[in-house]
Protein backbone atom coordinates (compact mmCIF):
# COMPACT_ATOMS: atom_id res chain seq x y z
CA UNK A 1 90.92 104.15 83.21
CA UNK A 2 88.35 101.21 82.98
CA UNK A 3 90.08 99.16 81.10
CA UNK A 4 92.97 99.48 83.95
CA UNK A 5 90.43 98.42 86.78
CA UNK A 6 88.97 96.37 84.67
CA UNK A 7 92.24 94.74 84.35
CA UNK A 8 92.31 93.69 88.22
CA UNK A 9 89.00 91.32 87.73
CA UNK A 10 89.89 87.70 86.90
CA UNK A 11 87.28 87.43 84.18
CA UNK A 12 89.28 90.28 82.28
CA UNK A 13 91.81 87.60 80.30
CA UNK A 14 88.43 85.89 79.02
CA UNK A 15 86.65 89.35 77.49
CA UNK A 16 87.80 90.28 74.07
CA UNK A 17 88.26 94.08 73.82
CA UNK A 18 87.67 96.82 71.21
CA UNK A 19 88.94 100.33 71.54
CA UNK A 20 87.50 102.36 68.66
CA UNK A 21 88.40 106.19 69.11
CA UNK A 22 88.68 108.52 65.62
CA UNK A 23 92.43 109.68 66.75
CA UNK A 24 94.74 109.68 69.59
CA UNK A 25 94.83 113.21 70.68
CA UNK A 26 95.28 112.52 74.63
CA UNK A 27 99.38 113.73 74.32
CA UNK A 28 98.06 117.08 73.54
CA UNK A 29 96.11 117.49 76.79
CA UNK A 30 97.07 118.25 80.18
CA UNK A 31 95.00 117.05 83.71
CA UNK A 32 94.84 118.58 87.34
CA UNK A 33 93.12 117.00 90.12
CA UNK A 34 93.54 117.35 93.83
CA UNK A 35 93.23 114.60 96.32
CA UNK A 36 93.78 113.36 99.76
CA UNK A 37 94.61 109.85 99.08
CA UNK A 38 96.82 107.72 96.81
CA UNK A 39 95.95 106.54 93.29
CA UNK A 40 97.03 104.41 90.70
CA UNK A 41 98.12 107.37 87.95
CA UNK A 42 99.36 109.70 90.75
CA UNK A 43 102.92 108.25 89.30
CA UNK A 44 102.25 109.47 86.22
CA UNK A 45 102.26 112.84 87.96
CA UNK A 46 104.77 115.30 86.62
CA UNK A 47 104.82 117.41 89.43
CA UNK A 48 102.54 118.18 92.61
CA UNK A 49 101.92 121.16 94.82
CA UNK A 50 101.10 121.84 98.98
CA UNK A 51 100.44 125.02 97.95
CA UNK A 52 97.83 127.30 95.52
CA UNK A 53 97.65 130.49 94.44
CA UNK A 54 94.43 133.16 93.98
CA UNK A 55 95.00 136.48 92.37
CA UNK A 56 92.97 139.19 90.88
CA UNK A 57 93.20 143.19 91.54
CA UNK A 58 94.56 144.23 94.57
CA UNK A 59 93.63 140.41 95.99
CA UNK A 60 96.95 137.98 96.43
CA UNK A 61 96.14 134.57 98.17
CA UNK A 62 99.00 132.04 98.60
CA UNK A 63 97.42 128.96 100.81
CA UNK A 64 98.57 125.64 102.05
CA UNK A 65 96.06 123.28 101.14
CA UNK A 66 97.11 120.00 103.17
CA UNK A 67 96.08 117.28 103.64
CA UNK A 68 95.05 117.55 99.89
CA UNK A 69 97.67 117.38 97.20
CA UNK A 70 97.45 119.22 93.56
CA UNK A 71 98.91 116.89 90.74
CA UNK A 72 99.53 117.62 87.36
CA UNK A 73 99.44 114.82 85.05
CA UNK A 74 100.62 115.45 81.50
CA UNK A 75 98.42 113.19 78.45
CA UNK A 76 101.52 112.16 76.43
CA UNK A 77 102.56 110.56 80.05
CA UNK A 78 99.22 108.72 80.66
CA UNK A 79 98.88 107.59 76.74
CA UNK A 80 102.66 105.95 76.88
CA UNK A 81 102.23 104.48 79.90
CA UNK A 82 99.03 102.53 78.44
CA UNK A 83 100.55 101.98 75.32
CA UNK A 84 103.83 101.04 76.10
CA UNK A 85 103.02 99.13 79.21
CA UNK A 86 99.12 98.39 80.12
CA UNK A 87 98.11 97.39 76.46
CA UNK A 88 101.43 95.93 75.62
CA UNK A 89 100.49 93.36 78.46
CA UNK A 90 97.06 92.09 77.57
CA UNK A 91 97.06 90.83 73.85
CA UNK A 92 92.94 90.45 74.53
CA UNK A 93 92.57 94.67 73.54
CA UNK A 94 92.48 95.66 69.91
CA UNK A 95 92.63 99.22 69.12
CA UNK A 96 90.95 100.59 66.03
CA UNK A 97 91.46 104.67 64.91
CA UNK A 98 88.34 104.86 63.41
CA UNK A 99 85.50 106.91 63.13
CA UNK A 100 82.13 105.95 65.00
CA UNK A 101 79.04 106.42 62.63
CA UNK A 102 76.38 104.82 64.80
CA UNK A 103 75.84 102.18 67.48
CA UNK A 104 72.59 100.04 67.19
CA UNK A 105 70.71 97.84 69.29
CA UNK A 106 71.11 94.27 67.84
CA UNK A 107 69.29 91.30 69.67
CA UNK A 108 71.39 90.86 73.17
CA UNK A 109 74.03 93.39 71.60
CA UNK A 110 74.85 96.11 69.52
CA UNK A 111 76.21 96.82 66.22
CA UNK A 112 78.92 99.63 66.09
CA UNK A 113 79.30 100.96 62.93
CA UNK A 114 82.41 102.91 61.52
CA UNK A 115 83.40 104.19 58.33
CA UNK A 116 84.45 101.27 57.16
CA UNK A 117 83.30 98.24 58.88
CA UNK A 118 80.87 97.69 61.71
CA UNK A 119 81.32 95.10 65.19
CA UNK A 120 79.31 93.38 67.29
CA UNK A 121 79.21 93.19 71.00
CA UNK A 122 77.21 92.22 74.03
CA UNK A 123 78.13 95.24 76.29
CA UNK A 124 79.02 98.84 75.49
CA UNK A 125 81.30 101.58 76.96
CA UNK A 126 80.50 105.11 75.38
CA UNK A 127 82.50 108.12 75.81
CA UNK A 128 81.08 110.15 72.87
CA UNK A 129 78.73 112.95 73.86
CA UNK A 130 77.40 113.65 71.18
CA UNK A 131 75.87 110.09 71.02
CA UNK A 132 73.94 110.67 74.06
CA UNK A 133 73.19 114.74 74.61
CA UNK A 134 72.04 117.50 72.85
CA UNK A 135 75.48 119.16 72.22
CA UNK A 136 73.67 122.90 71.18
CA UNK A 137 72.68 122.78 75.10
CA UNK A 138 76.01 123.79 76.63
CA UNK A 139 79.09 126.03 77.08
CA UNK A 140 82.71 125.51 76.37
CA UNK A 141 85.67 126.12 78.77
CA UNK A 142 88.07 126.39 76.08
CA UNK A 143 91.57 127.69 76.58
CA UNK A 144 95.01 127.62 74.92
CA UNK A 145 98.39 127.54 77.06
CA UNK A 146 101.96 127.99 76.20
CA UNK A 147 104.86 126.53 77.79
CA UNK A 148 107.51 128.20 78.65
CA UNK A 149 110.95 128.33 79.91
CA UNK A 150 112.54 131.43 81.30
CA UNK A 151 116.20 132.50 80.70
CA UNK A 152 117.13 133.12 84.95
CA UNK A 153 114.79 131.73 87.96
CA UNK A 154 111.75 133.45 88.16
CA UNK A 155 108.71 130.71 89.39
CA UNK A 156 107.33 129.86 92.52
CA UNK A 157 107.72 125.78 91.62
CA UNK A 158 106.25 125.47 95.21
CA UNK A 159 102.76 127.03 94.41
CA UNK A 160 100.52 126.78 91.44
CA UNK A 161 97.95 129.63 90.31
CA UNK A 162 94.68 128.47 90.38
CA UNK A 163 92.73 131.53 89.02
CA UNK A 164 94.31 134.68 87.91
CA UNK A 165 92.00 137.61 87.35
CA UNK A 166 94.18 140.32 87.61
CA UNK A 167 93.25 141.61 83.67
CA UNK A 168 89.51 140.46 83.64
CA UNK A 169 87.72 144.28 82.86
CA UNK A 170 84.69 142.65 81.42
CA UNK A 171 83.37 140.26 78.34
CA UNK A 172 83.72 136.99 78.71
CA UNK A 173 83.97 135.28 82.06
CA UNK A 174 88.11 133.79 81.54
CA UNK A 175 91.13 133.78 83.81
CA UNK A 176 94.52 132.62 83.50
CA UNK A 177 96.09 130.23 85.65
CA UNK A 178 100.40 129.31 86.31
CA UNK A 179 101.22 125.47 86.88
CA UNK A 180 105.28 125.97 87.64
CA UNK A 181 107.06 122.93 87.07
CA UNK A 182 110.13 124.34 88.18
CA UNK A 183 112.02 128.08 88.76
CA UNK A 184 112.07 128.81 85.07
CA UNK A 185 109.56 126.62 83.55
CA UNK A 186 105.77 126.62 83.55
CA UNK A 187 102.63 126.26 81.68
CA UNK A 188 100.70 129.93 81.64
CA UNK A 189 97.10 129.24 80.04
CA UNK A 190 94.31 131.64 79.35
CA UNK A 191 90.58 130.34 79.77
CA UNK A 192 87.15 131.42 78.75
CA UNK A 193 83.91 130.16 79.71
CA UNK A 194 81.42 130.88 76.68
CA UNK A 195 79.05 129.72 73.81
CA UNK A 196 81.75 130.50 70.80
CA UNK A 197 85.43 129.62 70.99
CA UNK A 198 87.81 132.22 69.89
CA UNK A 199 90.66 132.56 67.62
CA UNK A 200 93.92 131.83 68.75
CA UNK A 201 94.82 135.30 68.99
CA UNK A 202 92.59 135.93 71.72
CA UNK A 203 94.06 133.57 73.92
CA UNK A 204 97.70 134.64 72.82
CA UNK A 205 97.32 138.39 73.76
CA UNK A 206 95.80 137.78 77.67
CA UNK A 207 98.92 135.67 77.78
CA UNK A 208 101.49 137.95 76.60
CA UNK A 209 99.97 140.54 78.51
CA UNK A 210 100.55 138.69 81.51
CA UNK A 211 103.74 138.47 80.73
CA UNK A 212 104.40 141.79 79.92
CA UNK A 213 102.67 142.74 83.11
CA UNK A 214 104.30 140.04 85.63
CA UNK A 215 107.86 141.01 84.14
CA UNK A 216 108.66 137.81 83.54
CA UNK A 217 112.42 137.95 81.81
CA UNK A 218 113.37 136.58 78.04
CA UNK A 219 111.33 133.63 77.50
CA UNK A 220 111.36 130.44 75.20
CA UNK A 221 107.74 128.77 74.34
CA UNK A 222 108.41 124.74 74.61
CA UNK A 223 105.35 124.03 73.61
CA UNK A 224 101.60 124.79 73.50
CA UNK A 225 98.20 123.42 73.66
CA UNK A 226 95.12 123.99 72.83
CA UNK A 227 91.33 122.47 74.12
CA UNK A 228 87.81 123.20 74.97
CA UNK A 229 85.75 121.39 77.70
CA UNK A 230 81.75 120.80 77.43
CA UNK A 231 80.19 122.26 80.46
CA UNK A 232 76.31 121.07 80.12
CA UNK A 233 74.05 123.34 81.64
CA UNK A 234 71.53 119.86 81.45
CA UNK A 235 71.89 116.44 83.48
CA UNK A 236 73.10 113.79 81.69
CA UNK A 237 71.42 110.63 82.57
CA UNK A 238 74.63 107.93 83.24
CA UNK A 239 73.26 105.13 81.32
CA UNK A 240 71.04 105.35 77.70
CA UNK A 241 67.94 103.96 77.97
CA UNK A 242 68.99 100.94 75.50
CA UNK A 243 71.52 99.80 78.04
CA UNK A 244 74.56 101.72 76.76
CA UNK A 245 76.79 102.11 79.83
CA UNK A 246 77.82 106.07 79.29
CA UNK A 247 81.22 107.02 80.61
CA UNK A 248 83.51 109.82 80.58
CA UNK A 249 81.53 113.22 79.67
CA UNK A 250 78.75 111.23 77.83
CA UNK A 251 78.50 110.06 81.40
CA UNK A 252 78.03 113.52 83.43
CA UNK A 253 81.32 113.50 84.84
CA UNK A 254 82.36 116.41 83.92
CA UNK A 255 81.79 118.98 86.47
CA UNK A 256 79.84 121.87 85.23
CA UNK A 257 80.78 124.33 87.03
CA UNK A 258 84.45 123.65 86.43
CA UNK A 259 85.67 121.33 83.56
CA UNK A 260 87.20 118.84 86.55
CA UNK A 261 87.11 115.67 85.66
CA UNK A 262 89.85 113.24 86.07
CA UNK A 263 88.98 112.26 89.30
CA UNK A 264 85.17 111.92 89.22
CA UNK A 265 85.99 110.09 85.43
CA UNK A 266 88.88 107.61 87.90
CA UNK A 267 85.79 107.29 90.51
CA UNK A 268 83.61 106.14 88.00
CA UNK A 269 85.67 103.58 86.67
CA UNK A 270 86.43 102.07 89.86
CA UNK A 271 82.81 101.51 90.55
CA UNK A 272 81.69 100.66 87.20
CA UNK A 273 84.57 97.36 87.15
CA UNK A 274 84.16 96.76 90.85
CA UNK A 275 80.40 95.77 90.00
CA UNK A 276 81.01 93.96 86.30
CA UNK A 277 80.08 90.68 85.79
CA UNK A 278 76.75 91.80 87.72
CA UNK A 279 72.96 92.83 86.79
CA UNK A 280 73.64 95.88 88.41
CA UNK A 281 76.66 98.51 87.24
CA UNK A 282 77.74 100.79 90.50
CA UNK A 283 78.72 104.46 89.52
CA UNK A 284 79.91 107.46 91.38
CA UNK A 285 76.91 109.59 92.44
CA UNK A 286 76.42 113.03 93.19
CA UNK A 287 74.07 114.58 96.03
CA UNK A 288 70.97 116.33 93.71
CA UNK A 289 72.03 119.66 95.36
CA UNK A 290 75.65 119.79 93.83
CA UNK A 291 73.91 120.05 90.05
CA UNK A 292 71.76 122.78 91.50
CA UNK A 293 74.89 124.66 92.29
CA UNK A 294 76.59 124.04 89.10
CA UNK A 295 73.27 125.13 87.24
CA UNK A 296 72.91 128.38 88.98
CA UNK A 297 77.04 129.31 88.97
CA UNK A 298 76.44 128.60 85.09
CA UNK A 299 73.89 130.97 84.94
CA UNK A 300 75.44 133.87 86.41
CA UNK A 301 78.51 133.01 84.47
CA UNK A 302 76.74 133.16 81.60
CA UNK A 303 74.56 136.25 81.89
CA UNK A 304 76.93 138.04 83.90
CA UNK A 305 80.25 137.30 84.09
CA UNK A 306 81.70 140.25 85.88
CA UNK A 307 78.89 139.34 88.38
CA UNK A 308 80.70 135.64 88.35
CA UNK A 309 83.99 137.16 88.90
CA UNK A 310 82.97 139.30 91.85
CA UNK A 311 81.34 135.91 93.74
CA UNK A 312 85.21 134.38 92.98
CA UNK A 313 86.90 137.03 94.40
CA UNK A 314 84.82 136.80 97.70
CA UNK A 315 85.03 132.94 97.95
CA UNK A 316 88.54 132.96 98.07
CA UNK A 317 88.63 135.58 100.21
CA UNK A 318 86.39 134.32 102.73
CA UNK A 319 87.24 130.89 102.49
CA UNK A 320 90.14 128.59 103.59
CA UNK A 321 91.31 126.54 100.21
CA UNK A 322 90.63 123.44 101.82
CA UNK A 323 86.41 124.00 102.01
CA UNK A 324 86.76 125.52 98.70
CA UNK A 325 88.42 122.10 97.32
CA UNK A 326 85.75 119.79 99.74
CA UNK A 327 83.23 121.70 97.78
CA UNK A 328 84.32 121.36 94.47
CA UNK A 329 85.35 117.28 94.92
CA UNK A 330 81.70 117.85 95.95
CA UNK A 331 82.63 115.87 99.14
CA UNK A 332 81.63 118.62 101.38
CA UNK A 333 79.11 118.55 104.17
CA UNK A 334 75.91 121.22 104.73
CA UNK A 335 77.82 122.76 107.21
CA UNK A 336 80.39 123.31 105.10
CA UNK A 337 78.18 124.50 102.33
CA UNK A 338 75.96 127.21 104.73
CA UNK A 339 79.52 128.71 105.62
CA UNK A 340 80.57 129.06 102.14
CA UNK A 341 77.14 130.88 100.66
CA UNK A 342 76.70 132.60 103.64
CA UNK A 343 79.68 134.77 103.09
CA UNK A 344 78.82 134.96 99.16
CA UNK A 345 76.24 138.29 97.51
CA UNK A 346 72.70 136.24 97.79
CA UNK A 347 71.07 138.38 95.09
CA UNK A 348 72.89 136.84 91.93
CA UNK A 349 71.57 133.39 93.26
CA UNK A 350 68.29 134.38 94.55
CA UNK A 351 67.73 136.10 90.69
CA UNK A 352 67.68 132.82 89.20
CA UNK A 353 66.76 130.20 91.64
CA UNK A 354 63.14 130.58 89.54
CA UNK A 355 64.83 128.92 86.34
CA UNK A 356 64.56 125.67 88.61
């Protein structure tokens, strides 16, 4: 994403670019956003929704949510178009699979060193947490998803599931959610929100017990995948204090509250390459009171996740989609934010407002 707005300064033909990442493993991952306006990788989409779903017992919510639009952009889409078209174009970019050991200061620059070799250069781009935060300081949203493609017609294709708690009865806070790409094909995926990941099996039994439980008819599984998503409970300062510009989830910009990131990560690196060449790098800010949210959502999601599940329920019951999504984007106004906790069980909050 920076190198591709990077791309539209005219000083970007003289910089000579290094990509070092350990392995390409961006096919393997999947990316929802929601937006109002147009983007550069919304044709990458491979399908989009008007329309999202909330379900848990005895609650059904199907909502319009114009004028926003939910995309779903596969990774194996995004990494060919870059490497069949965006890096095929601009012989200046190497890429390197290869480990990062350490990055030093070095005079004006910085040494990167792999496992094999090391480079110099004047300015850095990091995207590795774990050379910036203390990783032990967190929780995972980790999940696994198959997808699947039914014998007869049997999706919605016009409306995606955003949270599914119909089987939550305790443990971990975890939903599933549906993305149907059309009337017999779909991704179903089973999340958790916790310190330890879990076997496969975990994730494979809410799933076919959805299944079961929906009725969905003879199914084939496509495909699957697999992740887990650092959700700091911490603020991550953009920028190291050597001058290492931080990007990505070294950067903060992963929500905590929510794993969304492709957006706020796009933001970013619009800002960051609108300002190069300067003293000064731009980045996307946050108002101070949105990472006071996250923290205290994290909390009760942490220490009681039935608790968390109950505060769901009532937001999206209460709500209209379209606050909900202003809020999350983190775009909405007080107003906006008085209605929404005004409607919400104040005690959970209150409990741990003293952690601040």
């Amino acid at each position: 994403m920076l190198l591709y707005f990077l791309s539209e300064k005219k000083v970007f033909s003289q910089l000579k670019i290094l990509v070092l990442e350990a392995e390409n493993t961006t096919h393997e991952k999947t990316w929802c956003f929601w937006e109002k306006q147009t983007n550069p990788f919304q044709q990458l989409a491979c399908k989009e929704w008007k329309q999202l779903k909330f379900d848990a017992q005895q609650i059904n919510i199907t909502q319009t949510i114009q004028p926003f639009t939910y995309y779903c952009i596969n990774g194996s889409d995004f990494n060919q178009y870059f490497s069949k078209h965006f890096f095929a174009k601009h012989s200046n970019i190497t890429i390197l699979n290869k480990k990062i050991e350490r990055v030093e200061k070095d005079g004006n620059g910085y040494t990167v060193t792999t496992v094999s070799e090391a480079f110099y250069a004047t300015q850095i781009f990091n995207s590795i947490p774990e050379l910036t935060v203390n990783t032990n300081n967190q929780m995972w949203q980790h999940f696994e998803g198959w997808f699947i493609k039914t014998d007869t017609p049997w999706f919605d294709e016009h409306a995606a599931s955003l949270m599914d708690f119909t089987d939550y009865n305790g443990g971990a806070f975890g939903f599933l959610y549906v993305l149907p790409f059309s009337n017999n094909e779909a991704l179903v995926e089973y999340t958790f929100y916790s310190d330890e990941l879990y076997a496969s099996e975990v994730y494979e039994e809410k799933i076919k017990n959805f299944l079961a439980v929906k009725k969905i008819p003879a199914y084939t599984i496509t495909k699957k995948e697999k992740g887990k998503i650092p959700l700091y409970n911490q603020k991550i300062n953009a920028e190291t204090k050597n001058g290492i510009i931080n990007i990505g989830g070294a950067g903060g910009l992963i929500k905590p509250s929510t794993g969304y990131a492709f957006l706020r990560m796009m933001e970013d690196c619009k800002q960051i390459a609108a300002s190069f060449g300067t003293n000064d790098f731009k980045r996307r800010t946050r108002p101070k009171r949105f990472l006071f949210y996250d923290h205290l959502l994290l909390k009760i999601i942490k220490e009681d996740p039935s608790c968390a599940v109950s505060i769901f329920k009532v937001l999206f019951q209460k709500q209209p989609l379209q606050r909900i999504l202003k809020f999350l984007n983190e775009d909405s106004s007080l107003l906006d934010e008085v209605r929404i906790f005004a409607g919400l069980p104040w005690m959970p909050f209150l409990k741990r407002i003293k952690f601040f």
